[in-house]
N, C-alpha and C. Protein backbone atom coordinates (compact mmCIF):
# COMPACT_ATOMS: atom_id res chain seq x y z
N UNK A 1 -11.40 -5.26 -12.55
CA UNK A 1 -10.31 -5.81 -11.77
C UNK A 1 -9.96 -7.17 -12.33
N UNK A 2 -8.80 -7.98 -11.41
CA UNK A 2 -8.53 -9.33 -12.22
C UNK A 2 -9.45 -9.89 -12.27
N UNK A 3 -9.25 -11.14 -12.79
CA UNK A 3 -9.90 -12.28 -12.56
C UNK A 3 -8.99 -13.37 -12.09
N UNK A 4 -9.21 -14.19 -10.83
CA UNK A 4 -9.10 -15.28 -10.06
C UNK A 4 -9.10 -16.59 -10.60
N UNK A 5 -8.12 -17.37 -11.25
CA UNK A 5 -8.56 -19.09 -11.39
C UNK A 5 -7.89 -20.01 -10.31
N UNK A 6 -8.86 -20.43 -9.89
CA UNK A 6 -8.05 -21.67 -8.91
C UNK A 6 -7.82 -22.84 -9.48
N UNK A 7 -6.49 -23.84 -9.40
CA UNK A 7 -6.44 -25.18 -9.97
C UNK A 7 -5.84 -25.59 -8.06
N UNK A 8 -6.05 -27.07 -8.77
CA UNK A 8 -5.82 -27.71 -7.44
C UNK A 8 -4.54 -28.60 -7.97
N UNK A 9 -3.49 -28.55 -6.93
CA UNK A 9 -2.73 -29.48 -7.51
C UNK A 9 -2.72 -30.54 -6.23
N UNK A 10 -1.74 -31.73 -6.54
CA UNK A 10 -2.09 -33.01 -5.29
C UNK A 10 0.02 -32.32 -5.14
N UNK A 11 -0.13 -32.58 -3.56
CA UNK A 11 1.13 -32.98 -3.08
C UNK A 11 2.08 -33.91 -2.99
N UNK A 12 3.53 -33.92 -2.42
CA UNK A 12 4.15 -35.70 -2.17
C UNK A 12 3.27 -36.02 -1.10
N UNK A 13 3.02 -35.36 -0.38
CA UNK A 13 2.11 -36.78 0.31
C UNK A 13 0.74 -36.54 0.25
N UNK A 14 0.28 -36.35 -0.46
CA UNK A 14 -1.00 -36.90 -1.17
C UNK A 14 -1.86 -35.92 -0.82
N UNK A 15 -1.56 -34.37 0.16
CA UNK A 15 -2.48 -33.58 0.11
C UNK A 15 -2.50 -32.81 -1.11
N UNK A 16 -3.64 -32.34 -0.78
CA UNK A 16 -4.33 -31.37 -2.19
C UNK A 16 -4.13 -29.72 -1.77
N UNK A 17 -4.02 -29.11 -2.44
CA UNK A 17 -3.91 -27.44 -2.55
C UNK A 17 -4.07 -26.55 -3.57
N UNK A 18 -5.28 -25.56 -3.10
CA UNK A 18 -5.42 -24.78 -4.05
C UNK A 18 -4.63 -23.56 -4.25
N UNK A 19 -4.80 -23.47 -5.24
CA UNK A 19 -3.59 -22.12 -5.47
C UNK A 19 -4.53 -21.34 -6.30
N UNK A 20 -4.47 -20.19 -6.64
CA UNK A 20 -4.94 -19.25 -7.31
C UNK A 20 -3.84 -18.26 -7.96
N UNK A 21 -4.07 -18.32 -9.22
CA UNK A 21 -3.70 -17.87 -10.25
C UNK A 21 -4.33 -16.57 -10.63
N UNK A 22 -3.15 -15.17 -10.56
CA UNK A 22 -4.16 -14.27 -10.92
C UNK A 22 -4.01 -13.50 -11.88
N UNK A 23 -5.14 -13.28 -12.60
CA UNK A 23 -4.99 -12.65 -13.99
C UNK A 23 -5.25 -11.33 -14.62
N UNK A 24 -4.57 -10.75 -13.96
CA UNK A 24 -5.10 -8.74 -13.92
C UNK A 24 -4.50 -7.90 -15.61
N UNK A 25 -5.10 -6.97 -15.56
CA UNK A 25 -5.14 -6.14 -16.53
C UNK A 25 -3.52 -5.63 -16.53
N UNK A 26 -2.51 -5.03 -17.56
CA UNK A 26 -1.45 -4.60 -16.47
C UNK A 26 -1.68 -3.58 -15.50
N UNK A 27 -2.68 -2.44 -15.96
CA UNK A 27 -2.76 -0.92 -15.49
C UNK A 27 -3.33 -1.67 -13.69
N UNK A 28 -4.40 -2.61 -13.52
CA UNK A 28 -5.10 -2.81 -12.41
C UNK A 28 -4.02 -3.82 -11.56
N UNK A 29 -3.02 -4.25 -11.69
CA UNK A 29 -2.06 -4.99 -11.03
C UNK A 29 -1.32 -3.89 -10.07
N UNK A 30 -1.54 -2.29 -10.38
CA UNK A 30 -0.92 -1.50 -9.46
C UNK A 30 -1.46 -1.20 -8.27
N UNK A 31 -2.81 -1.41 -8.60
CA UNK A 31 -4.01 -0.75 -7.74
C UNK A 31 -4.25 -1.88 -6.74
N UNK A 32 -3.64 -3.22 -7.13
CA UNK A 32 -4.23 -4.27 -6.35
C UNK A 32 -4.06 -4.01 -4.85
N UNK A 33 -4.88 -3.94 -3.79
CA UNK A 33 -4.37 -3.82 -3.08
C UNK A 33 -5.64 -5.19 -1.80
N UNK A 34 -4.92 -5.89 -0.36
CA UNK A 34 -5.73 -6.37 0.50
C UNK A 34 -4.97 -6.74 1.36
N UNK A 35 -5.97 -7.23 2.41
CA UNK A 35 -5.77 -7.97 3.49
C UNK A 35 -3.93 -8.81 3.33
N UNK A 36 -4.05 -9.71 2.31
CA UNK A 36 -2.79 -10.64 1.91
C UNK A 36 -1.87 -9.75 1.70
N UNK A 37 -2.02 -8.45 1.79
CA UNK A 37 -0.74 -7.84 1.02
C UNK A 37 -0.91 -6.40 1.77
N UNK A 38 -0.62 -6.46 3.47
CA UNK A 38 -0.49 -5.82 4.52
C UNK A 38 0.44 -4.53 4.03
N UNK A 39 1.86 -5.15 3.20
CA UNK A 39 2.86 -4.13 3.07
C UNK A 39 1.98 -3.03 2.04
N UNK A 40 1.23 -3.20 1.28
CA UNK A 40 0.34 -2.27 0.31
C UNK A 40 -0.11 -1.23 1.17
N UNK A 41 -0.35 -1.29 2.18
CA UNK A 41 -0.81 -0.21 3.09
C UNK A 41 0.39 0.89 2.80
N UNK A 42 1.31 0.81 2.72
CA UNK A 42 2.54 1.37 2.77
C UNK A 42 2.47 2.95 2.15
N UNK A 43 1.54 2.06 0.57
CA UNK A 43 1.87 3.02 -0.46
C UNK A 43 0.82 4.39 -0.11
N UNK A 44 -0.19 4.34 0.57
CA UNK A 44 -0.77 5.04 0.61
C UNK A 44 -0.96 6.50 1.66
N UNK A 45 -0.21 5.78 2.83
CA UNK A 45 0.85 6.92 3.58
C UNK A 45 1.50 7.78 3.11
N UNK A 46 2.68 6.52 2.11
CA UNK A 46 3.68 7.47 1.35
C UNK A 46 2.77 8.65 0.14
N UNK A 47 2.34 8.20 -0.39
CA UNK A 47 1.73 9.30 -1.38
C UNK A 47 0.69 10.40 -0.58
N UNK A 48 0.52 9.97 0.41
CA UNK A 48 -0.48 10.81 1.33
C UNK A 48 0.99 12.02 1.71
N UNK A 49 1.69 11.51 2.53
CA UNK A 49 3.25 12.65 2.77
C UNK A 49 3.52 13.19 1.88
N UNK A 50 3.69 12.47 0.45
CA UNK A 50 4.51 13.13 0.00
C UNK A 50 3.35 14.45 -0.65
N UNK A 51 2.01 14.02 -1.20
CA UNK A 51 1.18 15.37 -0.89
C UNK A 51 0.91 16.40 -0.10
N UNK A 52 1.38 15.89 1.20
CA UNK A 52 1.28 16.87 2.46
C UNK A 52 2.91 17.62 2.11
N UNK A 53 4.03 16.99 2.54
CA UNK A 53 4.99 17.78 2.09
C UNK A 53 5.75 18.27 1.46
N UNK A 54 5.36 18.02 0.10
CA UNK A 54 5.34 18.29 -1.63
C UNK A 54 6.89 17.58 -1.50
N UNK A 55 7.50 18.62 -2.50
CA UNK A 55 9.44 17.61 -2.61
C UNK A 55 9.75 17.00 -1.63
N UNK A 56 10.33 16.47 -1.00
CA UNK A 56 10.91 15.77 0.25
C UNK A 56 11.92 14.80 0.46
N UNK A 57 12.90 14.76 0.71
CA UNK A 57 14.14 13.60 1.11
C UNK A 57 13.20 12.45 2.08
N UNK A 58 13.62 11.12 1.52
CA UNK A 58 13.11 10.11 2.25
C UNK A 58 13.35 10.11 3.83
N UNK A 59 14.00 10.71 4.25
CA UNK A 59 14.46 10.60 5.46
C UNK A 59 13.24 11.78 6.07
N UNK A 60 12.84 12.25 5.82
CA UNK A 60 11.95 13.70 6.50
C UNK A 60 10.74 12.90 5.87
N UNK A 61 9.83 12.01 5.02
CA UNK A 61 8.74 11.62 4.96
C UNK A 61 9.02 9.93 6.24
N UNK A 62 9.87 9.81 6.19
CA UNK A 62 9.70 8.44 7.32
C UNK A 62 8.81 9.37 8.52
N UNK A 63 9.38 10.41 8.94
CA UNK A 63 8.10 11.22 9.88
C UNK A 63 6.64 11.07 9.97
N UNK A 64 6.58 11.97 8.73
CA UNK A 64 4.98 11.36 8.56
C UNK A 64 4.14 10.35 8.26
N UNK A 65 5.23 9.59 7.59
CA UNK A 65 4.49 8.11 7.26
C UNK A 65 4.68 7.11 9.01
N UNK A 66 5.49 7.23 9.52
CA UNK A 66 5.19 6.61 10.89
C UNK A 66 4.12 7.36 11.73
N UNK A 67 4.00 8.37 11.67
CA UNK A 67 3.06 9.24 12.18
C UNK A 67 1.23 9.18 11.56
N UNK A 68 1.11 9.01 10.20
CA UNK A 68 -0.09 8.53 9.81
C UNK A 68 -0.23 6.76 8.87
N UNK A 69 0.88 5.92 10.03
CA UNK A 69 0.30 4.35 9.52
C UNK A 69 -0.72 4.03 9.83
N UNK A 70 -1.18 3.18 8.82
CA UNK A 70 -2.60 2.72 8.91
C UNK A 70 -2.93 1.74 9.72
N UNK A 71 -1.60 1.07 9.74
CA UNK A 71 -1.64 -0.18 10.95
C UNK A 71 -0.63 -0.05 12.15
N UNK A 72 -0.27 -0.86 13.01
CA UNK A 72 0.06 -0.50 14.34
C UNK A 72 1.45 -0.93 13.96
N UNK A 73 1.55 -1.63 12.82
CA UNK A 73 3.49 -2.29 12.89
C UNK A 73 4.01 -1.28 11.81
N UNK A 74 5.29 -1.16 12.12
CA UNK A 74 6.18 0.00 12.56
C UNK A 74 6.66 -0.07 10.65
N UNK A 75 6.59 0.79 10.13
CA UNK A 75 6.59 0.87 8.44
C UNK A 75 8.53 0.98 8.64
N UNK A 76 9.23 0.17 8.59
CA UNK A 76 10.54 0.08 8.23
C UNK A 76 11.48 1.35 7.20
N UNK A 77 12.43 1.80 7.61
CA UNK A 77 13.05 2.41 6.50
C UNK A 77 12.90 1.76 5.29
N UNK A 78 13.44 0.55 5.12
CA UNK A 78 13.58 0.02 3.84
C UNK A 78 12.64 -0.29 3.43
N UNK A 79 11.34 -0.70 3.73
CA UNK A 79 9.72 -0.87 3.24
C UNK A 79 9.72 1.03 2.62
N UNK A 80 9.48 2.05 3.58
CA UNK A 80 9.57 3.02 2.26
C UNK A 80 10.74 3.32 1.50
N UNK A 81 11.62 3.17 1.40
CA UNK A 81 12.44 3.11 0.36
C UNK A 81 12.09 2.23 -0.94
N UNK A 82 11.77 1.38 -0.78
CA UNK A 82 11.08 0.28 -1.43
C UNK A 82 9.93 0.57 -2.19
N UNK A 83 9.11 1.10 -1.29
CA UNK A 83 7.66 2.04 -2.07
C UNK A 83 7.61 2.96 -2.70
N UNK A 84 8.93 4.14 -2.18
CA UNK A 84 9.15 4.85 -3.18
C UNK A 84 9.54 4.42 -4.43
N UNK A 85 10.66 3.54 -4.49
CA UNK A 85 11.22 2.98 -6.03
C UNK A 85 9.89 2.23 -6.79
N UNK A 86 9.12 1.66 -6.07
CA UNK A 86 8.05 0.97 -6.66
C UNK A 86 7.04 1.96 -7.31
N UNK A 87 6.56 3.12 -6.57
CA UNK A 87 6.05 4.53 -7.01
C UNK A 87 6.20 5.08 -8.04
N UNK A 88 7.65 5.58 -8.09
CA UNK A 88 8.68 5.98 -8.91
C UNK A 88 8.59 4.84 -10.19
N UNK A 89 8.46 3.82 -10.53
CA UNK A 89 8.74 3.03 -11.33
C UNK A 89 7.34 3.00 -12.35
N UNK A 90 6.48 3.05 -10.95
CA UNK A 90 4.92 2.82 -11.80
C UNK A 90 4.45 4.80 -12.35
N UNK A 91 5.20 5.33 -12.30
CA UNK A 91 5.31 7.14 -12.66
C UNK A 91 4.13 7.95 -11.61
N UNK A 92 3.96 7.00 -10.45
CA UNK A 92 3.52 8.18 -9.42
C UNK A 92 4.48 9.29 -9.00
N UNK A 93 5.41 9.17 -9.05
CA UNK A 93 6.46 9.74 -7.93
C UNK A 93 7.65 10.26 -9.02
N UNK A 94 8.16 10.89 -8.62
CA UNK A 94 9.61 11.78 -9.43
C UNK A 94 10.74 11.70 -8.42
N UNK A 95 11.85 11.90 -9.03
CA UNK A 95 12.71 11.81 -7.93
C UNK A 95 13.93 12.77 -8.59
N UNK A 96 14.80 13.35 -7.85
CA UNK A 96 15.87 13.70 -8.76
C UNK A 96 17.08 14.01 -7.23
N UNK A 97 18.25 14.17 -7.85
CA UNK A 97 19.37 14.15 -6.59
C UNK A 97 19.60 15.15 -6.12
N UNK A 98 20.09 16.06 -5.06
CA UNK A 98 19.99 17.34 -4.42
C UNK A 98 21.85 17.42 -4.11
N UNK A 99 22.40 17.92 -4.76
CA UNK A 99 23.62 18.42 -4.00
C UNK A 99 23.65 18.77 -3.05
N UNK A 100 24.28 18.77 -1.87
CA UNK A 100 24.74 19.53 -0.72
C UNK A 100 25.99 19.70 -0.39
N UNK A 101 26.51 21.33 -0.40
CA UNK A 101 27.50 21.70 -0.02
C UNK A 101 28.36 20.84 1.22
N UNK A 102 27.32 20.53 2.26
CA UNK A 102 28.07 19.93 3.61
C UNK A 102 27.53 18.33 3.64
N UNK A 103 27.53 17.63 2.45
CA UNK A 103 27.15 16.69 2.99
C UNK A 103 27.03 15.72 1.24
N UNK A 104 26.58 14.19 1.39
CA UNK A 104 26.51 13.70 0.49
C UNK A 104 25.59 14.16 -0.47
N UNK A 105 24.74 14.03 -1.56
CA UNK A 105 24.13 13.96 -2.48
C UNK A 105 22.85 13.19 -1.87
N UNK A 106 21.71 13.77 -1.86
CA UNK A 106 20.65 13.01 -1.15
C UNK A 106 19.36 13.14 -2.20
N UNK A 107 18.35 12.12 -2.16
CA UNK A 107 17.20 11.87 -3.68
C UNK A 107 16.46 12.91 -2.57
N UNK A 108 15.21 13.82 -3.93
CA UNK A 108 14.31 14.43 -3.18
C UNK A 108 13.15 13.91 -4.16
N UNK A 109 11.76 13.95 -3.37
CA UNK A 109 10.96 12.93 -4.44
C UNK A 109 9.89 13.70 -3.93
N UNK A 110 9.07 14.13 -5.53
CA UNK A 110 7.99 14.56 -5.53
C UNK A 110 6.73 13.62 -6.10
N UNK A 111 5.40 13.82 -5.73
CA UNK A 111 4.12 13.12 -6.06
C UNK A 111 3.96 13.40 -7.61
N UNK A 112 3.93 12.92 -8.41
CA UNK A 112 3.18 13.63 -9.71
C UNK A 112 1.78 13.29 -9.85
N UNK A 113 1.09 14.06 -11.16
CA UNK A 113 -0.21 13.71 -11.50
C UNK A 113 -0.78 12.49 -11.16
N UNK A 114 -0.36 11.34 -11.81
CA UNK A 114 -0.64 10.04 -11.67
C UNK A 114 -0.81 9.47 -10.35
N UNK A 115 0.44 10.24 -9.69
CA UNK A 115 0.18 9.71 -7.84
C UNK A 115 -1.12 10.59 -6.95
N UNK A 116 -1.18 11.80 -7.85
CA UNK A 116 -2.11 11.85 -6.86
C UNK A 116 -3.83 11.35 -7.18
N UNK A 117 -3.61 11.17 -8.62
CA UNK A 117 -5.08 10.17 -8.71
C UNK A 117 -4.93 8.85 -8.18
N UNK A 118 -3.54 8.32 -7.90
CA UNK A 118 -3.11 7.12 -7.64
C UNK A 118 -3.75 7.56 -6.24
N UNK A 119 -3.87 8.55 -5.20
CA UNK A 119 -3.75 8.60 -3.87
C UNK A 119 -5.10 8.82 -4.22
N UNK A 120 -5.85 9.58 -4.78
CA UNK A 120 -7.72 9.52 -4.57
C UNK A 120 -7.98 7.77 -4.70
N UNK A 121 -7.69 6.59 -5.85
CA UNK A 121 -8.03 5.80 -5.49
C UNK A 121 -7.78 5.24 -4.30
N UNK A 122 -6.79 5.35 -3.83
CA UNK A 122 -6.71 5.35 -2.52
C UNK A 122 -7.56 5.32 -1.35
N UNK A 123 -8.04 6.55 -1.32
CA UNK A 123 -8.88 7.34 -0.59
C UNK A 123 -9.76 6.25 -0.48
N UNK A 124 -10.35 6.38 -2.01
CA UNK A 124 -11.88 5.80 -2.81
C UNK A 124 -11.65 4.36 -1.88
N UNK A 125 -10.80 3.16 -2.51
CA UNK A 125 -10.54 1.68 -1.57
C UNK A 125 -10.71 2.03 0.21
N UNK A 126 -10.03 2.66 0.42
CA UNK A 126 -9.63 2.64 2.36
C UNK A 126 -11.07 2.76 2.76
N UNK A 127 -11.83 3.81 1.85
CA UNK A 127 -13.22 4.41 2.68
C UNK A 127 -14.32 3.17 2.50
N UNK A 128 -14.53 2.55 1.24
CA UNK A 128 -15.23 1.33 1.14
C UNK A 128 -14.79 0.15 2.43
N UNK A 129 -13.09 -0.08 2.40
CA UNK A 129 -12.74 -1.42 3.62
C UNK A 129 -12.71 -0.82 4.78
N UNK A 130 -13.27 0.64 5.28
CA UNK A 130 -13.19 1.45 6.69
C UNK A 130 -15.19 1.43 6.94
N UNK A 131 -15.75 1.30 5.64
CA UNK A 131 -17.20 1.16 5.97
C UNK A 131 -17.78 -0.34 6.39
N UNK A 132 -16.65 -1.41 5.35
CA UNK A 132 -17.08 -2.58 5.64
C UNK A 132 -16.27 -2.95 6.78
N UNK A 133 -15.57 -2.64 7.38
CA UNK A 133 -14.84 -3.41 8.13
C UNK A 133 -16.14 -2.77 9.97
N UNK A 134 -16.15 -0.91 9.63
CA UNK A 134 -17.11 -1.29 10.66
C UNK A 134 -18.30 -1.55 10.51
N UNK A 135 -18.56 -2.45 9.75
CA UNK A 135 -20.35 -2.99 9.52
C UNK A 135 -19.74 -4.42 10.13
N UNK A 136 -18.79 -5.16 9.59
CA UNK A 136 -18.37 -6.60 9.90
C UNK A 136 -17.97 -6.34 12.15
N UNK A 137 -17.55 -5.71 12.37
CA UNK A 137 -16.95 -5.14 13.56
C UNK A 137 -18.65 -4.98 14.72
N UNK A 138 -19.72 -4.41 14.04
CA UNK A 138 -20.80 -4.16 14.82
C UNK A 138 -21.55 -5.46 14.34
N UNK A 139 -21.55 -6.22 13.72
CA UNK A 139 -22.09 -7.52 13.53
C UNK A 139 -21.86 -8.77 14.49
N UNK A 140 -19.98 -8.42 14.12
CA UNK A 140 -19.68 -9.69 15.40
C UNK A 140 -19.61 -9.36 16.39
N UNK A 141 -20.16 -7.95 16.82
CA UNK A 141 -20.30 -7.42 18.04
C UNK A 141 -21.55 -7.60 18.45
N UNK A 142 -22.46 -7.79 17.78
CA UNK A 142 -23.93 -7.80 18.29
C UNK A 142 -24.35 -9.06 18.60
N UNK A 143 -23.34 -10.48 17.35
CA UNK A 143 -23.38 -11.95 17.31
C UNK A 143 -22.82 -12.56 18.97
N UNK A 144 -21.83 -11.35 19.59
CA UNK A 144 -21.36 -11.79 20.90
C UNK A 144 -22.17 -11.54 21.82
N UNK A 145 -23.03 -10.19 21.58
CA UNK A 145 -24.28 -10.10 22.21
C UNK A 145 -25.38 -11.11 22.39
N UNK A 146 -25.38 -11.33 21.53
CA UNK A 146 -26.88 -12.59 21.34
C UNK A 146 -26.58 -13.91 22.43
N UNK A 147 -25.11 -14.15 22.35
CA UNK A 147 -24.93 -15.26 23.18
C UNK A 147 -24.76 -15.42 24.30
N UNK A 148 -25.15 -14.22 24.88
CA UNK A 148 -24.97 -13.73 26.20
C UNK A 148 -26.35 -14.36 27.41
């Protein structure tokens, strides 16, 4: 994974701040995913749908991706629209346009190879921060205990 440098710079008024500078591989800058970067949750819904309902118009995966978010705030049309093009860009995802007799021209977007190893790492990350999060969860649960 990257590597992290922090420099400190001084402010106008004389506070100090660290910043971190980060220095990733290109291939591991896709995979980055945490806490700071909530919207990343996004991607992993979407590639989860679009495996569950193979081709699909964005408008019929907003279903399932509101239906299996990982967090409680509400995944926006334009956040997956967004993930798809970002998908699509990094060659998880395919896309191509669908004529319709009664209606405009609408994208239908399939998972490819890459997305769905893209979606096992997936898997692989969520299950490590779903083990640590409930080890951290029964800790400060037991730390509230003690002070009882």
């Amino acid at each position: 994974m990257g590597r992290a440098a922090a420099t400190v710079t001084q402010g106008k008024g004389g506070e100090r701040a660290m910043r971190r500078a980060h220095h990733h591989h290109p291939r591991c800058r896709e995979r980055r995913s945490g806490m700071g970067h909530m919207y990343r949750f996004v991607e992993p819904v979407v590639l989860y749908a679009l495996k569950r309902k193979g081709e699909s118009h964005g408008y019929d995966l907003a279903g399932v991706v509101r239906e299996c978010a990982l967090t409680e705030s509400e995944i926006e049309r334009a956040s997956l629209y967004r993930t798809l093009k970002h998908l699509e860009a990094a060659g998880h995802v395919t896309s191509r346009w669908e004529a319709d007799q009664s209606g405009p021209a609408r994208r239908l977007y399939r998972l490819t190879e890459s997305g769905e190893q893209y979606l096992g790492e997936w898997v692989e990350t969520l299950d490590r921060l779903s083990q640590a999060m409930a080890r951290f969860v029964a800790e400060a649960r037991s730390l509230g205990e003690d002070s009882r």
